[in-house]
C-alpha atoms as a PDB file:
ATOM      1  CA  UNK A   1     -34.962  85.957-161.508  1.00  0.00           C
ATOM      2  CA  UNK A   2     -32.019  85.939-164.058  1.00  0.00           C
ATOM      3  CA  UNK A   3     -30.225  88.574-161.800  1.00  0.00           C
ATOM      4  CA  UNK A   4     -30.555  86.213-158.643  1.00  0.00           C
ATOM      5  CA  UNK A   5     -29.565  83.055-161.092  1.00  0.00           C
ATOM      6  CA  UNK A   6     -25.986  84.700-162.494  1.00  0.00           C
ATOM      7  CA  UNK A   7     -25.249  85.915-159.212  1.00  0.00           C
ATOM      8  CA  UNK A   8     -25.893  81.942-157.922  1.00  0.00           C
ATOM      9  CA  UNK A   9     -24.098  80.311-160.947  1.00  0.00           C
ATOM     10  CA  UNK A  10     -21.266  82.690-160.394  1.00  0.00           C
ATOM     11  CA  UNK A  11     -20.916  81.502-156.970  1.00  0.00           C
ATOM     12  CA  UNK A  12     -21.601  77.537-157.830  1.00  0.00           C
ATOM     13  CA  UNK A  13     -18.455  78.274-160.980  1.00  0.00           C
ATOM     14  CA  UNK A  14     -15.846  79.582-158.270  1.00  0.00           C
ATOM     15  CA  UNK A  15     -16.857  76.572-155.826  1.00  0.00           C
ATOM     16  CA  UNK A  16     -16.883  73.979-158.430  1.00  0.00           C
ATOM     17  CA  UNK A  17     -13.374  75.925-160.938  1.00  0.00           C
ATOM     18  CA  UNK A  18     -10.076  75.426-160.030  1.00  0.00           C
ATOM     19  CA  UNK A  19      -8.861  78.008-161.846  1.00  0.00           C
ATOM     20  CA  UNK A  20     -10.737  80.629-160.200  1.00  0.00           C
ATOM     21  CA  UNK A  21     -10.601  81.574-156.087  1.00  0.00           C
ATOM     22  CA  UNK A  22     -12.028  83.941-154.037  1.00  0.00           C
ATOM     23  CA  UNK A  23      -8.670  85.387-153.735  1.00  0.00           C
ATOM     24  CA  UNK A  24      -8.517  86.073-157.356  1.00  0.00           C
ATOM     25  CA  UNK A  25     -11.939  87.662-157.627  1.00  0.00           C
ATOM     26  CA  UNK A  26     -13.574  88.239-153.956  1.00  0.00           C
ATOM     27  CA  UNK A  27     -16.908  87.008-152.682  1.00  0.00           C
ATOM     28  CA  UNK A  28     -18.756  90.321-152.560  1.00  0.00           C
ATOM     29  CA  UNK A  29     -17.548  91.391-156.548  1.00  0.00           C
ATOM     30  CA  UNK A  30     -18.583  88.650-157.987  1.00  0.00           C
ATOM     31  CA  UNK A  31     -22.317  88.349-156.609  1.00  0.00           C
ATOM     32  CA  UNK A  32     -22.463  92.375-156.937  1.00  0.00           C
ATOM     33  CA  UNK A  33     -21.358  92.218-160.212  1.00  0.00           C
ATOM     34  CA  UNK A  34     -23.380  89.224-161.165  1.00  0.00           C
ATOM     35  CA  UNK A  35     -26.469  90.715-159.591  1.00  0.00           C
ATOM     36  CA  UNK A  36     -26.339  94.005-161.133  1.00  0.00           C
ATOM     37  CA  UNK A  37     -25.106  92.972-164.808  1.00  0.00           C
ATOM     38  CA  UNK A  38     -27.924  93.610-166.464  1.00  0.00           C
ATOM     39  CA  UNK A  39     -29.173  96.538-163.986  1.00  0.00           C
ATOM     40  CA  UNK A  40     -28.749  98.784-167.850  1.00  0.00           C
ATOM     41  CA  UNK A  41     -32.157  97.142-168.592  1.00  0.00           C
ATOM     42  CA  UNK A  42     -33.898  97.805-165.592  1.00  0.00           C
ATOM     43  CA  UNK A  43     -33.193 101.782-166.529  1.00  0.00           C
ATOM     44  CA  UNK A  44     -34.765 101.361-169.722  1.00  0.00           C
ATOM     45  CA  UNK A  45     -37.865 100.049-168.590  1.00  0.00           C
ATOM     46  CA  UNK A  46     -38.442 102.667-166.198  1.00  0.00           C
ATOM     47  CA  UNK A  47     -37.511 105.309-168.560  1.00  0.00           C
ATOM     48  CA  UNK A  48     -37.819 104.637-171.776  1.00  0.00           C
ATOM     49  CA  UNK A  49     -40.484 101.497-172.149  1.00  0.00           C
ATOM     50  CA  UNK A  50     -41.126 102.030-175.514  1.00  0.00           C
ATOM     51  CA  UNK A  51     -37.888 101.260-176.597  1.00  0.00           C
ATOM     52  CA  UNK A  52     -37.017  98.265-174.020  1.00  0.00           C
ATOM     53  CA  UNK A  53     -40.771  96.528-175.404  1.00  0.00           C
ATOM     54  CA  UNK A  54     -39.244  97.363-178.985  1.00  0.00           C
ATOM     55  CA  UNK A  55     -36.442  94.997-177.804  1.00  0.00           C
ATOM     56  CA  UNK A  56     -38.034  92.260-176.213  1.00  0.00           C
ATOM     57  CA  UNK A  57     -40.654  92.116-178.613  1.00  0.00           C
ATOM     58  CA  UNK A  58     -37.860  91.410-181.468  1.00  0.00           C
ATOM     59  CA  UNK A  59     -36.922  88.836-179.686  1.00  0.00           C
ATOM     60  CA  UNK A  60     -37.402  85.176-180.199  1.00  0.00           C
ATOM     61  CA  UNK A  61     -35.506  82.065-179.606  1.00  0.00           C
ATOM     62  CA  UNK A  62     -32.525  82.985-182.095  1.00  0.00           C
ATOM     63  CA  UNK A  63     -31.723  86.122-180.681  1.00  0.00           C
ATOM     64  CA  UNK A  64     -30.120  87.828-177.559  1.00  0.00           C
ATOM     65  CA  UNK A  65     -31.713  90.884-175.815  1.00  0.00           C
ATOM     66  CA  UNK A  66     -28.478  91.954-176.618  1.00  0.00           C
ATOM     67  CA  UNK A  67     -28.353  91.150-180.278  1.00  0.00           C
ATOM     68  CA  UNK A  68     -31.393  92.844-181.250  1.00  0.00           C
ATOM     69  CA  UNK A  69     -30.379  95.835-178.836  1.00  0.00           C
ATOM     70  CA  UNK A  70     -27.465  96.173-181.317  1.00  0.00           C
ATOM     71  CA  UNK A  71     -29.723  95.573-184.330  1.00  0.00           C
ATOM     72  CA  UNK A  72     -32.376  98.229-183.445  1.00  0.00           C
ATOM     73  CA  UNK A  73     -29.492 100.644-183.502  1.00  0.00           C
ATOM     74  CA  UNK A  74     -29.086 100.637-179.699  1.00  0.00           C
ATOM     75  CA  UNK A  75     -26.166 103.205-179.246  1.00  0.00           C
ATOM     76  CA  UNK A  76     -27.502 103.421-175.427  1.00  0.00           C
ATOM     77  CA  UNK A  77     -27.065  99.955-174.865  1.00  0.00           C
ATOM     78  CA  UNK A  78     -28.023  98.680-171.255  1.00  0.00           C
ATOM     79  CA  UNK A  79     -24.252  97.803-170.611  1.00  0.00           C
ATOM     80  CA  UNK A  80     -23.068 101.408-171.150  1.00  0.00           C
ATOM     81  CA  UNK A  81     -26.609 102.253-169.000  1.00  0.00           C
ATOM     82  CA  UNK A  82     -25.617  99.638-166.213  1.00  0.00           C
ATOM     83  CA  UNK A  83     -21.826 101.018-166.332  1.00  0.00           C
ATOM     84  CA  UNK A  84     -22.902 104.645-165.693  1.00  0.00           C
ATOM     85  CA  UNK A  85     -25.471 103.459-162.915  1.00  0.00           C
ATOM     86  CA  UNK A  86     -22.488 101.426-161.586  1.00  0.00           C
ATOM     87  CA  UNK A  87     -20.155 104.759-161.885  1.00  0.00           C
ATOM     88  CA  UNK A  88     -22.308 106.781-160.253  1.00  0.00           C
ATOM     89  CA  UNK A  89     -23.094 104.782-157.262  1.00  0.00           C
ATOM     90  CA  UNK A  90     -19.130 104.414-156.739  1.00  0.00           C
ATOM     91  CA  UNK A  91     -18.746 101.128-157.172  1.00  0.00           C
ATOM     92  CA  UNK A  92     -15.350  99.458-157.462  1.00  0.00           C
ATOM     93  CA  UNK A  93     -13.310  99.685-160.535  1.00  0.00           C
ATOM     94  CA  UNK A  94     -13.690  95.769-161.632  1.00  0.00           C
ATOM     95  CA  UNK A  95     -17.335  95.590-160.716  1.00  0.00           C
ATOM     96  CA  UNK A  96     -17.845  98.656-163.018  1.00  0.00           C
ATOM     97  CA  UNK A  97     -15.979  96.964-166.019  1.00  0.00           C
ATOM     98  CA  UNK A  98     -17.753  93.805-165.819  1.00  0.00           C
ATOM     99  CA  UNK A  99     -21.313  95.277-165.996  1.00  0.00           C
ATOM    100  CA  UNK A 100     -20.127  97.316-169.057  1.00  0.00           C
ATOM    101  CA  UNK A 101     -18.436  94.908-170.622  1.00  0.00           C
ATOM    102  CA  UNK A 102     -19.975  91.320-170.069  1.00  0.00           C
ATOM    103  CA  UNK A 103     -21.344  90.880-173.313  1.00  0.00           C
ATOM    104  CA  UNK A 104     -18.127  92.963-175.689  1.00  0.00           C
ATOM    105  CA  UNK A 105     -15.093  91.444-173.306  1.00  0.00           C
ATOM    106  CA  UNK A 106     -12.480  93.410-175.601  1.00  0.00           C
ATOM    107  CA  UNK A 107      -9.496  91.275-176.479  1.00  0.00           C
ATOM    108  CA  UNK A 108      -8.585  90.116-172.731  1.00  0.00           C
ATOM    109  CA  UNK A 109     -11.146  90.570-170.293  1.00  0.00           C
ATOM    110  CA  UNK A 110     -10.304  90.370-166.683  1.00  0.00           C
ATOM    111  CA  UNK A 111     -11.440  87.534-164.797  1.00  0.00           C
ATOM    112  CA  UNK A 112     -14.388  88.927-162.885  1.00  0.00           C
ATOM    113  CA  UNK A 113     -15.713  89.841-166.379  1.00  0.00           C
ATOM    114  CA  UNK A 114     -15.464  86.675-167.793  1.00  0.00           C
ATOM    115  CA  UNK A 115     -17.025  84.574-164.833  1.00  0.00           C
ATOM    116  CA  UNK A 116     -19.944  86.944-165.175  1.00  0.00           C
ATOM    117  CA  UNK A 117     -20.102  86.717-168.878  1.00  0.00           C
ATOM    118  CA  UNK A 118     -20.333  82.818-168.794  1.00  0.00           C
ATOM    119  CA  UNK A 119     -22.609  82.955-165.332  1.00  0.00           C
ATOM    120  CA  UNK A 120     -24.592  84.935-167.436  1.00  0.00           C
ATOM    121  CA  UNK A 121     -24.980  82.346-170.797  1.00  0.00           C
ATOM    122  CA  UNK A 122     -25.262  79.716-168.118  1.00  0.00           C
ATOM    123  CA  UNK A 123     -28.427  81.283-166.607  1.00  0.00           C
ATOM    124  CA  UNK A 124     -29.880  81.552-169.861  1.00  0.00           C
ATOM    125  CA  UNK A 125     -29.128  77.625-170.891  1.00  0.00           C
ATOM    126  CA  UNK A 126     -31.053  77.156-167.613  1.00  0.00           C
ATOM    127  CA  UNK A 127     -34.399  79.144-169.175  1.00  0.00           C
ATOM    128  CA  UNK A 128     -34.066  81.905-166.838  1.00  0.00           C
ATOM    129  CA  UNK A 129     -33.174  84.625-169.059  1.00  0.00           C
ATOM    130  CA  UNK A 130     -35.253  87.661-169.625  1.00  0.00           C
ATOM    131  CA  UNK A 131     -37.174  85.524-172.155  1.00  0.00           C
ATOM    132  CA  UNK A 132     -36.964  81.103-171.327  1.00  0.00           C
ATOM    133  CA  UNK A 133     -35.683  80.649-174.158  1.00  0.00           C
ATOM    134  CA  UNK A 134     -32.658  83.579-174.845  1.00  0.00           C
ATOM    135  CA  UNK A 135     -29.866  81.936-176.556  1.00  0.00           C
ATOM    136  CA  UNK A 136     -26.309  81.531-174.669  1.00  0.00           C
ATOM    137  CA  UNK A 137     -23.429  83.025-176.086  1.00  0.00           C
ATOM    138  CA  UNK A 138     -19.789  82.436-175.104  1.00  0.00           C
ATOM    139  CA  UNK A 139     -17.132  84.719-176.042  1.00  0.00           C
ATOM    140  CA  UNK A 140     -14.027  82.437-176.440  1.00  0.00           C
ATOM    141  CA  UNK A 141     -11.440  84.527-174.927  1.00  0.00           C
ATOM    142  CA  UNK A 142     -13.848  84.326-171.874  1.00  0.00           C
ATOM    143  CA  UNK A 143     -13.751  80.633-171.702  1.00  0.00           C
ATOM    144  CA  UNK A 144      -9.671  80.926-172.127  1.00  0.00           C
ATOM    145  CA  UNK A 145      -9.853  83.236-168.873  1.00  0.00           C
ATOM    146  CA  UNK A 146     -11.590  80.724-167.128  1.00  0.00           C
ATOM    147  CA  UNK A 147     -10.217  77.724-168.544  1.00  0.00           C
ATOM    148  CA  UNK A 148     -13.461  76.344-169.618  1.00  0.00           C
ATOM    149  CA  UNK A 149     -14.277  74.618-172.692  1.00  0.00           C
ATOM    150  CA  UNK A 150     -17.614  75.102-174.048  1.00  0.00           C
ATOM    151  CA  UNK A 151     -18.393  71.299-173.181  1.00  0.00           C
ATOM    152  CA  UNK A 152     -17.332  72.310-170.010  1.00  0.00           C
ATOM    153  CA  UNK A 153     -19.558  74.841-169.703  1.00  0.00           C
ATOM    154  CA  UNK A 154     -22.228  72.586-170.790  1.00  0.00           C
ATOM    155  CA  UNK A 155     -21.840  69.951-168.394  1.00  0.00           C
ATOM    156  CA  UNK A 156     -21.883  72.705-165.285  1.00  0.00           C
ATOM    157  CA  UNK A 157     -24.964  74.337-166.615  1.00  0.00           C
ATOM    158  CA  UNK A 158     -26.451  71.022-166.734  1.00  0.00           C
ATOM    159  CA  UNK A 159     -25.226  70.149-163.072  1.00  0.00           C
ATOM    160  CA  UNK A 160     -26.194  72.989-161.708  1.00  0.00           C
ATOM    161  CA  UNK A 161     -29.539  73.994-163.176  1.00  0.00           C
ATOM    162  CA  UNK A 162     -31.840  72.066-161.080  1.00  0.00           C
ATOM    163  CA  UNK A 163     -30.781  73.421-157.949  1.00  0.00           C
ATOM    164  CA  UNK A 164     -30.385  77.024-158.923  1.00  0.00           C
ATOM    165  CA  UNK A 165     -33.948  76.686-160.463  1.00  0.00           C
ATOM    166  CA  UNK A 166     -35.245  75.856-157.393  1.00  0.00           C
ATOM    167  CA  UNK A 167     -33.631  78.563-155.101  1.00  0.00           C
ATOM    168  CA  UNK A 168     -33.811  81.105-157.298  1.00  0.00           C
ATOM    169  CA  UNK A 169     -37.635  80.402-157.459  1.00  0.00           C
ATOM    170  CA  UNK A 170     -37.982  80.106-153.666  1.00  0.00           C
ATOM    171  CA  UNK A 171     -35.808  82.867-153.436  1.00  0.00           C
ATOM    172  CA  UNK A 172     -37.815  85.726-155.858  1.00  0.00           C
ATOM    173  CA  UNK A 173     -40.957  83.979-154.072  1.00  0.00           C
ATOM    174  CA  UNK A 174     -40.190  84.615-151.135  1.00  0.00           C
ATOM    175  CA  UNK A 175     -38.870  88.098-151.690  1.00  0.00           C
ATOM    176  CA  UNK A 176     -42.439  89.092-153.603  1.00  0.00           C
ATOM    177  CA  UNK A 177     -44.504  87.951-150.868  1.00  0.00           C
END
């Protein structure tokens, strides 16, 4: 579900931005990258479950699957895990930075990186984070990529999150059934 959301939002941000185009960041990086962000985590539930219930366990309203990651001493985080997958499978250079780097952007993150960083807070406003109620964060030099303000960012989310809701739920329905 939050896969399928961040890959929607991403496309509803370059429809609705000015400052971004699909000539700046194409069509089929920015839902591959969006879709497979988090694909890191997916690894560590298969393989190491233990560790990935460790995580979401520690989790609660204040705190990122990411934060507590980093907390519990996660060296292996699921970016670096989702960058490798994403390495291996010979994916383009930008789509292989932006799932390794959309939570730590570094000092200027590229574009695609950014719109999947803040696609990805977005989906989480919306509820539809690994847990409903995973906290947003927005790296600022993101937002400066982008353009955005965090108000901005704020009044999108809102905007959109009916409608992605919605799909996205159709969507995974229909997909499971």
């Amino acid at each position: 579900t939050h896969a399928v959301a961040c890959a929607m939002v991403a496309d509803r941000l370059v429809e609705e931005l000015d400052t971004i185009s699909e000539d700046d960041i194409p069509f089929n990086d920015y839902w591959m990258a969006a879709l497979l962000h988090d694909c890191g985590k997916v690894v560590q539930g298969f393989f190491f479950p233990d560790w990935f219930d460790r995580i979401a366990r520690t989790m609660d309203a204040k705190t990122s699957f990411h934060a507590d990651e980093n907390d519990l001493g996660g060296a292996i985080s699921h970016e670096w895990i989702g960058e490798l997958l994403m390495r291996k499978s010979d994916m383009p250079s930008e789509i292989i930075r932006s799932v390794g780097l959309h939570h730590v952007l570094g000092e200027k993150p590229a574009p695609l990186t950014a719109l999947v960083h803040v696609a990805d807070g977005m989906t989480k406003e919306m509820g539809l984070g690994l847990a409903e109620d995973e906290p947003a964060a927005y790296d600022r030099k993101a937002l400066e990529v982008l353009k955005l303000r965090r108000e901005d960012v704020r009044k999108h989310s809102s905007n959109f999150a009916s409608l992605v809701k919605n799909e996205v739920h159709r969507l995974v329905k229909e997909c499971m059934s």
